[in-house]
Protein backbone atom coordinates (compact mmCIF):
# COMPACT_ATOMS: atom_id res chain seq x y z
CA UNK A 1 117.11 104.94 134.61
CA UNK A 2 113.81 106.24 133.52
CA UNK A 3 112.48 106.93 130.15
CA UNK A 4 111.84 110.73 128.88
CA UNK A 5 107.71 110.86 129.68
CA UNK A 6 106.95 112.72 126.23
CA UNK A 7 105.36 110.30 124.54
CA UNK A 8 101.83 108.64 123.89
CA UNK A 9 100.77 105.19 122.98
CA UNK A 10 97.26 106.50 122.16
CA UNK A 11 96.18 106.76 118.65
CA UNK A 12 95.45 110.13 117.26
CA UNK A 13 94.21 110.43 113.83
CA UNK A 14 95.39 107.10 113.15
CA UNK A 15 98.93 107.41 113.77
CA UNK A 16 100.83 106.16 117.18
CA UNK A 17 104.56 106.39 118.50
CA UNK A 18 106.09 103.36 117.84
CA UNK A 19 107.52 101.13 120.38
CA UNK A 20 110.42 98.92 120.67
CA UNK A 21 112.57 96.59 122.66
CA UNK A 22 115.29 97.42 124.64
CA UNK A 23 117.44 94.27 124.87
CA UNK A 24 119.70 93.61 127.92
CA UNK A 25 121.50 90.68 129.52
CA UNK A 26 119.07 88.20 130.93
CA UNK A 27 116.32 89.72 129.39
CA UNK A 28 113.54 86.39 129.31
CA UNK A 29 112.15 86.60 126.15
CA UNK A 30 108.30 86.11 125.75
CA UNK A 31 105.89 85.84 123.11
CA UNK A 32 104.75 89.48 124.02
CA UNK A 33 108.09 90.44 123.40
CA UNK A 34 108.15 88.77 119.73
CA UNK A 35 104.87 90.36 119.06
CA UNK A 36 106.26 93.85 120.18
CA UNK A 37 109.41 93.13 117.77
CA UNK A 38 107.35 92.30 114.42
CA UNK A 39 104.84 94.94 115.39
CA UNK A 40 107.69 97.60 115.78
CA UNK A 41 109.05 96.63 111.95
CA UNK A 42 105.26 96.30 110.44
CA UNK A 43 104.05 99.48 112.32
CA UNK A 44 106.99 101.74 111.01
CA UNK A 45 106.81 100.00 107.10
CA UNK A 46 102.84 100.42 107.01
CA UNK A 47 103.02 104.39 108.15
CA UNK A 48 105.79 105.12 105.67
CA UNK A 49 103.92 103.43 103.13
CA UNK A 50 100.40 104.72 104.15
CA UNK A 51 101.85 108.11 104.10
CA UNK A 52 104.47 108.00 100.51
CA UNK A 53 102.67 105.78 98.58
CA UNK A 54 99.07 105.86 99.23
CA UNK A 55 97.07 103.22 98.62
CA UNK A 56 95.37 101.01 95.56
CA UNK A 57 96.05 98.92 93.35
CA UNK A 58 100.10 98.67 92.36
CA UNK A 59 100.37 95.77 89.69
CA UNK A 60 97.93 93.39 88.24
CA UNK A 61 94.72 92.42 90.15
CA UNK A 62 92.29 93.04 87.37
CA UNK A 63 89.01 90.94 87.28
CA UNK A 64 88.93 88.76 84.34
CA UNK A 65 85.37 87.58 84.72
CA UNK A 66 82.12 87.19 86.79
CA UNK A 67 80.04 84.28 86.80
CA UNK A 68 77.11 83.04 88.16
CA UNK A 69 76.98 79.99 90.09
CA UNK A 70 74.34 77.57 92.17
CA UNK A 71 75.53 79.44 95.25
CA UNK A 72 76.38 82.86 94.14
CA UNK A 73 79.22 84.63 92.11
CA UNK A 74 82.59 82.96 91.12
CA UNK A 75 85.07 85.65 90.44
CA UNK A 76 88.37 85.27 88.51
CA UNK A 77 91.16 87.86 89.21
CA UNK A 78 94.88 88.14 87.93
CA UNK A 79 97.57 87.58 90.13
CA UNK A 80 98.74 91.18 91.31
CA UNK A 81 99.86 93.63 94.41
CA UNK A 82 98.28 96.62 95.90
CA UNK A 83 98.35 98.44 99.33
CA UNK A 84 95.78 98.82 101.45
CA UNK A 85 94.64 102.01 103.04
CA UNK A 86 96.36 101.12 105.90
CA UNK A 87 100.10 100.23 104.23
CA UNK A 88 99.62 96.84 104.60
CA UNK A 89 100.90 94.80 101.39
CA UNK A 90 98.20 92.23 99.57
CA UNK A 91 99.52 89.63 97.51
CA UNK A 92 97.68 87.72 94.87
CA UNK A 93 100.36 85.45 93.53
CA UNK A 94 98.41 83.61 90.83
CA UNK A 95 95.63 83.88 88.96
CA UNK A 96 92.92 83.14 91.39
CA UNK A 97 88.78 82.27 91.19
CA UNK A 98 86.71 83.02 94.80
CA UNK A 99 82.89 82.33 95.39
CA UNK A 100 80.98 85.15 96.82
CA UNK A 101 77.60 84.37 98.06
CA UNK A 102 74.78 85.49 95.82
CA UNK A 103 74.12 89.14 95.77
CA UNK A 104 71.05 90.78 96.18
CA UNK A 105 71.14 93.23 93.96
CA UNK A 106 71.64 93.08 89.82
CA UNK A 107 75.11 95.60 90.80
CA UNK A 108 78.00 94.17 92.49
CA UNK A 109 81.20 96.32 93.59
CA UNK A 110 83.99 94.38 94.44
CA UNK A 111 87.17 94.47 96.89
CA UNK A 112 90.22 93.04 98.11
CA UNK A 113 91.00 93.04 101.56
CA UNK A 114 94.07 92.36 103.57
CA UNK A 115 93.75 89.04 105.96
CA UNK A 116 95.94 86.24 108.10
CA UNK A 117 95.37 82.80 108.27
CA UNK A 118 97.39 80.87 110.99
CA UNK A 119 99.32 77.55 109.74
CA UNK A 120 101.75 75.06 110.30
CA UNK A 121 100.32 73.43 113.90
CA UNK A 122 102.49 72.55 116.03
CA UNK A 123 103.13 70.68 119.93
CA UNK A 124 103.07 73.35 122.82
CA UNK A 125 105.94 72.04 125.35
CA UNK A 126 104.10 70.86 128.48
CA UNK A 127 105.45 73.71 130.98
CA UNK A 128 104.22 75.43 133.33
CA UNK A 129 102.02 78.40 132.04
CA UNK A 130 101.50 76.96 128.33
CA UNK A 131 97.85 76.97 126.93
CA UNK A 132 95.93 73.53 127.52
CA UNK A 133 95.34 72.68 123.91
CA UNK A 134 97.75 70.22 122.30
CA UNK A 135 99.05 72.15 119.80
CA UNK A 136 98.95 75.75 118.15
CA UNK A 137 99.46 77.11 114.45
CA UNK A 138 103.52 78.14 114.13
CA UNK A 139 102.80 80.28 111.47
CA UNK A 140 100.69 83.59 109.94
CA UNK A 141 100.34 83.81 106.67
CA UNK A 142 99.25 86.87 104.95
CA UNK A 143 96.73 86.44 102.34
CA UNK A 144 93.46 88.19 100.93
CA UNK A 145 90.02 88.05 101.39
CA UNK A 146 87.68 88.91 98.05
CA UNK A 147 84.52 90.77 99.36
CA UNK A 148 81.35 92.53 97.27
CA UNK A 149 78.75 95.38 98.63
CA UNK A 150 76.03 96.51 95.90
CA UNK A 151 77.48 100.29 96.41
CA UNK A 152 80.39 101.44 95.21
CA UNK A 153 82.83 103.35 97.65
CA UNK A 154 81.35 106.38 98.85
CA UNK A 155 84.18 108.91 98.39
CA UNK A 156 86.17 108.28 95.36
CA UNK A 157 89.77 108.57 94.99
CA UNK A 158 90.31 112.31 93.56
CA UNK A 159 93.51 112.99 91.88
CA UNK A 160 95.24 115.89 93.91
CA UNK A 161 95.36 119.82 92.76
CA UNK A 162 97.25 122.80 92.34
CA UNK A 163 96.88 126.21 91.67
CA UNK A 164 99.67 127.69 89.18
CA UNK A 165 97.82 130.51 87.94
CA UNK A 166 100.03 133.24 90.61
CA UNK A 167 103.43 132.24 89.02
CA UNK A 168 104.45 133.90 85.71
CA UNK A 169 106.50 131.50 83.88
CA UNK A 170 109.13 134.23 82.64
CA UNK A 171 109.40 136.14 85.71
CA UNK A 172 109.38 133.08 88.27
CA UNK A 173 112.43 131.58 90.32
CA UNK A 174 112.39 128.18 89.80
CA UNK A 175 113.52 127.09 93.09
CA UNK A 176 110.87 129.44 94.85
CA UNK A 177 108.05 128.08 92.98
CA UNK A 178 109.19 124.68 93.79
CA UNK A 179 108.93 125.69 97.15
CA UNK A 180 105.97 127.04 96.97
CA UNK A 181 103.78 124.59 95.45
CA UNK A 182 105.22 122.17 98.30
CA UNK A 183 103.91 124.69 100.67
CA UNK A 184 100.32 124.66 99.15
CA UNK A 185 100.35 120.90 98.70
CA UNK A 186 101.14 120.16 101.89
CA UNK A 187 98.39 122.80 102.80
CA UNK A 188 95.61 121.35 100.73
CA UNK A 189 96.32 117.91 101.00
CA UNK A 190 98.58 116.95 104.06
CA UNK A 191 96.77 118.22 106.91
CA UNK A 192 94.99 115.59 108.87
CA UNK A 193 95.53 111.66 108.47
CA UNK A 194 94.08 109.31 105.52
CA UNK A 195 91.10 107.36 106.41
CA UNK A 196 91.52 103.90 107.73
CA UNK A 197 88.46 102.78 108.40
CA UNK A 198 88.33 101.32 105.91
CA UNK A 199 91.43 99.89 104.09
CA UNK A 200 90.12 97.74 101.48
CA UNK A 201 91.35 98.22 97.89
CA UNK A 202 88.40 98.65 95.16
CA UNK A 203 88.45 96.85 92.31
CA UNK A 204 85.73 97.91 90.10
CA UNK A 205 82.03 97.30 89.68
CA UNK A 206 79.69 94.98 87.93
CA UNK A 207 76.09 94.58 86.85
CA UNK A 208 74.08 91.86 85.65
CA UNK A 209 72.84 91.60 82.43
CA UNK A 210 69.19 90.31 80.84
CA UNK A 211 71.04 87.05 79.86
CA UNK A 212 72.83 86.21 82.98
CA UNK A 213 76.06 87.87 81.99
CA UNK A 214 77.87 90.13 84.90
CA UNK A 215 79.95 93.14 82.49
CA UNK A 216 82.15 95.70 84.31
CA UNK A 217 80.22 98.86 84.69
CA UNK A 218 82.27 101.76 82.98
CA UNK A 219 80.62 104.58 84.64
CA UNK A 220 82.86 108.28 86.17
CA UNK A 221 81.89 106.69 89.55
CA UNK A 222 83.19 103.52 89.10
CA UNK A 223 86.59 104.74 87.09
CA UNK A 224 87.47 107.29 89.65
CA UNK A 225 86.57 104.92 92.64
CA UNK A 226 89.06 102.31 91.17
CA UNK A 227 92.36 103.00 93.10
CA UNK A 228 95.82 103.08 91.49
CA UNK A 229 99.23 103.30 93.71
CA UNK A 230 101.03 106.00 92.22
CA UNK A 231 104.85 104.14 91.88
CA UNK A 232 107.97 105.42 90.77
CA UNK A 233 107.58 103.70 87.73
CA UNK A 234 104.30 105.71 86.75
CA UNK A 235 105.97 108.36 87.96
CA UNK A 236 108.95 108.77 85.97
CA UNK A 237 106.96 107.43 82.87
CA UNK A 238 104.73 110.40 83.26
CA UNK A 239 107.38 112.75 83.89
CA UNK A 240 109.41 111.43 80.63
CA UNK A 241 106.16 111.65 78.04
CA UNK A 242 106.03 115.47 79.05
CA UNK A 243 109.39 115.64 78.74
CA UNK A 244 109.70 113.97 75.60
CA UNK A 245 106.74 115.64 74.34
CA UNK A 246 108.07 118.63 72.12
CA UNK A 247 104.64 119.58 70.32
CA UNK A 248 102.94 121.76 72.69
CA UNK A 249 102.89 119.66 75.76
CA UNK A 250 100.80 122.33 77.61
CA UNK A 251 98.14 122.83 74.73
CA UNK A 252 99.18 126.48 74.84
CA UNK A 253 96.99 128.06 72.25
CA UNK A 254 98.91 130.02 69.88
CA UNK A 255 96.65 133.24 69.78
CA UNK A 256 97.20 133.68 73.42
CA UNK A 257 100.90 134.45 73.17
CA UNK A 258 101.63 137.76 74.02
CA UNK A 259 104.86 137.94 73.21
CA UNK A 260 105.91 141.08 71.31
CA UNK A 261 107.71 140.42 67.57
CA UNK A 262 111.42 141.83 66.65
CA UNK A 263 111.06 144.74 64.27
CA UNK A 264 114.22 144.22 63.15
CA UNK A 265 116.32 141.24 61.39
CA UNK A 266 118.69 141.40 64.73
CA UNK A 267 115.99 140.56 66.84
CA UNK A 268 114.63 137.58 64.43
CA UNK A 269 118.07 136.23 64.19
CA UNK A 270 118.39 136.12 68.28
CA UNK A 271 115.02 134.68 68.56
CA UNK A 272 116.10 131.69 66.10
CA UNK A 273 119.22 131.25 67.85
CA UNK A 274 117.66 130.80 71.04
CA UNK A 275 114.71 128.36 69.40
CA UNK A 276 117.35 126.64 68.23
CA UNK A 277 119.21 126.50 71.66
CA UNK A 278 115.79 125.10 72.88
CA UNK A 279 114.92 122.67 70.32
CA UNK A 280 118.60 121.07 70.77
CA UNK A 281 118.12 120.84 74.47
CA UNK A 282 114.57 119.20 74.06
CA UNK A 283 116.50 116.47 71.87
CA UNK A 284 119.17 115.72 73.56
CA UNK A 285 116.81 115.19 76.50
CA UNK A 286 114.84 113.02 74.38
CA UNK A 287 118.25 110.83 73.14
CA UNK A 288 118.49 110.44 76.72
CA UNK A 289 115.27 108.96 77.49
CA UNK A 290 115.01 106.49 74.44
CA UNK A 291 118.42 105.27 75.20
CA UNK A 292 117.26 105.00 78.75
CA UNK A 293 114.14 103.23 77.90
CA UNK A 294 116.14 100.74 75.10
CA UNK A 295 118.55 99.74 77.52
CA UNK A 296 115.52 98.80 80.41
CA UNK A 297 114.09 96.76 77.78
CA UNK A 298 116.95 94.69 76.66
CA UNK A 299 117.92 94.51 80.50
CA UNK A 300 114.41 93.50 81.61
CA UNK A 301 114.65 90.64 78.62
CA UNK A 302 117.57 89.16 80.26
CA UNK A 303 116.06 88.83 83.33
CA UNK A 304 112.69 87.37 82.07
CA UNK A 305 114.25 85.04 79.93
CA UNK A 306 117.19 83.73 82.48
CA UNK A 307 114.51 83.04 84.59
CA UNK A 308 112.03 81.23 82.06
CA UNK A 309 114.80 79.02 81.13
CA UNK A 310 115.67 77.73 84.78
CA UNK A 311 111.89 77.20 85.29
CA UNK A 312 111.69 74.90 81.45
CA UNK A 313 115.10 72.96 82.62
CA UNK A 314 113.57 69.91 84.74
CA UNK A 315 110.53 70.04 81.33
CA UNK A 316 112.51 71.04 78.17
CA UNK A 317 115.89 71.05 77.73
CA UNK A 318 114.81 72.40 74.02
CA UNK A 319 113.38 75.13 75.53
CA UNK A 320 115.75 75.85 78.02
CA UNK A 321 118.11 76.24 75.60
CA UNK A 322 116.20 78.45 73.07
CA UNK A 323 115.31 80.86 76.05
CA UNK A 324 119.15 80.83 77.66
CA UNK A 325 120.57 81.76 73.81
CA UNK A 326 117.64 84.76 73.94
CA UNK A 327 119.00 85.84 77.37
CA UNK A 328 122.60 85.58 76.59
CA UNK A 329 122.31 87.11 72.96
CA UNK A 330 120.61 90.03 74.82
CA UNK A 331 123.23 90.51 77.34
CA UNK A 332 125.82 90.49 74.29
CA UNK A 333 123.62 93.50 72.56
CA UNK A 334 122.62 95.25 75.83
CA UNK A 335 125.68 98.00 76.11
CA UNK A 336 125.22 98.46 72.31
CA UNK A 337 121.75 99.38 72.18
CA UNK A 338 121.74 102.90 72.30
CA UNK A 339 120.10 103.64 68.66
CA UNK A 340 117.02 103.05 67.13
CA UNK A 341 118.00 101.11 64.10
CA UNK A 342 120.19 98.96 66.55
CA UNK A 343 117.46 97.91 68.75
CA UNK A 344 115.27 97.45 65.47
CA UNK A 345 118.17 95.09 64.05
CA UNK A 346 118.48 92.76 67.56
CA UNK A 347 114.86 92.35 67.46
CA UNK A 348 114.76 91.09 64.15
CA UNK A 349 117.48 89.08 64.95
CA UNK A 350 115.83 87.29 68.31
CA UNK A 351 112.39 87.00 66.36
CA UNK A 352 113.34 83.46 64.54
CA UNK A 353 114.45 82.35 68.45
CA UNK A 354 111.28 83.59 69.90
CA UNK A 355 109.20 81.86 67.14
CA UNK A 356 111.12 78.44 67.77
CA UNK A 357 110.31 78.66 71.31
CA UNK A 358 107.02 77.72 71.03
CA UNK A 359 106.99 74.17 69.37
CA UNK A 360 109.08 73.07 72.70
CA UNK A 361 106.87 74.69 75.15
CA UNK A 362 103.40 73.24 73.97
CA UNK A 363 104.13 70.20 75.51
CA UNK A 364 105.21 71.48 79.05
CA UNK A 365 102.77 74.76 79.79
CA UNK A 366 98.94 75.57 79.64
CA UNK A 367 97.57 76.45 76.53
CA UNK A 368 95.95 79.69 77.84
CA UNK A 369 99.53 80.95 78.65
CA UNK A 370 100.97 79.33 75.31
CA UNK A 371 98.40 81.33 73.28
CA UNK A 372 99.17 84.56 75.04
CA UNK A 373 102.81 84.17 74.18
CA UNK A 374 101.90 83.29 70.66
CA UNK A 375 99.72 86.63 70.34
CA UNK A 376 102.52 88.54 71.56
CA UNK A 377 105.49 87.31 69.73
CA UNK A 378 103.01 87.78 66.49
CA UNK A 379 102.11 91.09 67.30
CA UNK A 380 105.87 91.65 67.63
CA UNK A 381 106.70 90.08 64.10
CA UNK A 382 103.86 93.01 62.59
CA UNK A 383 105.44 95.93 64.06
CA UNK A 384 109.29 94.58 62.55
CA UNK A 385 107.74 94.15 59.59
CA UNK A 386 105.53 97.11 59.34
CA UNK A 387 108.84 99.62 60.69
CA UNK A 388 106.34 100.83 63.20
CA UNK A 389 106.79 103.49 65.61
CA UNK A 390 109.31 103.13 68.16
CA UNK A 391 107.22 103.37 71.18
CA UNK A 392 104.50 101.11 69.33
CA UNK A 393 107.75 98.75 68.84
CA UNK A 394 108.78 98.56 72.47
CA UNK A 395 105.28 97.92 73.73
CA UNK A 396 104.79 94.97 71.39
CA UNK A 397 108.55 93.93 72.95
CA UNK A 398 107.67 94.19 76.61
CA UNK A 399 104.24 92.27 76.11
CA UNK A 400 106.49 89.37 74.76
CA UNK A 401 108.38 89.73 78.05
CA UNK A 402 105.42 89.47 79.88
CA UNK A 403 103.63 86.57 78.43
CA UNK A 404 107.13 84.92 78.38
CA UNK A 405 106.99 85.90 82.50
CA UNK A 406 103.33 84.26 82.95
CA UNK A 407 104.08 81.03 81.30
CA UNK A 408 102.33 78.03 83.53
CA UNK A 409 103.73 75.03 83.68
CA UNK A 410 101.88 71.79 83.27
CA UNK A 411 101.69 69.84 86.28
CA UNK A 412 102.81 66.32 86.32
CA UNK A 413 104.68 67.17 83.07
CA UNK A 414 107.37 64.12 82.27
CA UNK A 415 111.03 65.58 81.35
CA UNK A 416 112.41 65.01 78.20
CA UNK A 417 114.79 61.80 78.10
């Protein structure tokens, strides 16, 4: 049986058929064969992702400082994610300091890069055919690799664009301008291949100062260089501000309406009615998303805080039982959280729980984390007490989560008796 011949394994424009096994019985089974099998799988991920998400920076990763050293720079960046410019997935689980040698220049520009490092050696059987060292590393790991040049990247990142000024908003099927503006994206901005020479993530640029210092240099370059992976997330947030937005979200200036006034009360009366129709429909879509964006919040709690109190059980049991009451109160209030004085009212409610929780934990985590969770229960407490805006509210709530989330635990710590 012989395979259809329409097919290439040359790269063009940085994209290749992919190729796979075909398994039969008594098929021997060799380490090119493995390789073909996890290239297949990695090869199909890293195109879908190359070509739907993009590439840049997805969570986290920002540099919290730059220091000199004896031998050269000592960088400290978060723990994070981002995509590479070729879909491949860099992971920076903790909070993490690199040395760079010493640059040459007073301007640094710095980037993450994806890498492997083989582990876990191992005995090679003694048969016939096997490599003549004594053992070989089991295992790849994927990690990073921190890198500087003194330029930044030479073709920033520029958001995409499209031109709406041949639809007419009154006249204009919506489902043909949908259409459309697919057409003349895919036009303007899917026609060859993204560039993958090279696939290293920016992460922002530096210069020295007269006293030694190395500050983050905030110039359009620089900003626009800096890549972001656009998510579903950011997506949907984006798309629920406009929506939500019911002053103006276009900045429409009023003197360019053109829109011809009723001479009669009839006319005024249908106008109202149909502002009226609007304005209804803009709030109910707003219920929507607050309800939507209460219940995440409560639901994301849960989560954070199950999970905090498994990792304080072999430390605290004080703690673990503070954070598992949080949790389990939240669950309780989650289906009832659909209103803004209700969500106001459970916060209140957890706020003597979340204040408790930190006598127990300054024994058993770093202080660094301890103070950050401190900041953002207080900052919490002032927007209960101040009845600030909802939004304001939520934010303050979510940071609580996230300190709560990035809570290190002391090494060596002794459980409680």
């Amino acid at each position: 049986m012989t395979r259809d011949g329409d097919y290439t394994t040359n790269e063009t424009g940085g994209l290749s058929q992919f190729k796979k096994n075909r398994f039969f019985k008594g098929k021997l089974m060799t380490p090119r064969d493995m390789e073909a099998e996890q290239e297949y799988h990695a090869e199909r991920l890293e195109t879908i992702t190359r070509f739907l998400d993009g590439s840049g920076i997805v969570h986290g990763l920002e540099v919290q400082s730059v220091s000199e050293t004896e031998t050269g720079l000592d960088v400290t960046l978060d723990a994070g994610f981002a995509l590479d410019g070729r879909g491949r997935p860099i992971v920076v689980e903790q909070v993490t300091t690199k040395s760079l040698p010493e640059p040459t220049a007073d301007e640094v520009h710095l980037f993450i890069q994806y890498s492997e490092v083989a582990v876990e050696t191992v005995p090679v059987p003694d048969t016939d055919g096997a490599i003549d060292d004594e053992a070989v590393p089991n295992r790849d790991v994927e990690v990073f690799e921190l890198t500087h040049r003194e330029e930044p990247p030479e073709t920033p990142t520029e958001p995409p664009t499209l031109d709406l000024s041949e639809f007419d908003p009154e006249t204009a099927d919506a489902q043909a301008v949908t259409r459309a503006l697919t057409a003349q994206y895919h036009a303007e901005h899917r026609t060859g291949t993204p560039d993958t020479d090279d696939p290293a993530v920016y992460l922002g640029g530096f210069e020295r100062q007269p006293d030694g210092r190395w500050d983050p240099i905030a110039t359009a370059a620089t900003e626009i260089g800096k890549q972001y992976a656009a998510d579903h997330d950011l997506l949907f947030a984006a798309l629920a501000a406009h929506l939500a937005d019911t002053d103006n979200p276009h900045q429409t200036p009023v003197s360019d309406q053109t829109e011809e006034r009723p001479d009669d009360l009839t006319g005024i009366v249908k106008r109202l009615r149909a502002m009226e129709e609007t304005v209804g429909e803009l709030e109910a879509e707003r219920d929507t998303m607050q309800t939507y964006l209460l219940r995440k919040t409560v639901k994301d709690r849960v989560r954070f805080f199950e999970t905090l109190s498994d990792r304080l059980e072999p430390h605290t049991g004080e703690g673990a039982r503070i954070t598992r009451e949080i949790a389990e109160l939240s669950r309780d209030n989650h289906a009832a959280t659909t209103r803004e004085d209700v969500y106001r009212a459970q916060l209140s409610a957890l706020l003597d729980y979340l204040v408790r929780l930190g006598e127990p934990l300054e024994s058993v985590v770093t202080e660094e984390s301890l103070e950050r969770y401190l900041k953002a229960v207080s900052r919490l407490q002032s927007q209960i007490d101040e009845n600030g805006p909802l939004l304001e509210l939520i934010d303050a709530h979510d940071q609580v989560c996230e300190a709560a989330e990035s809570l290190e635990i002391l090494v060596g710590v002794v459980p409680e008796a």
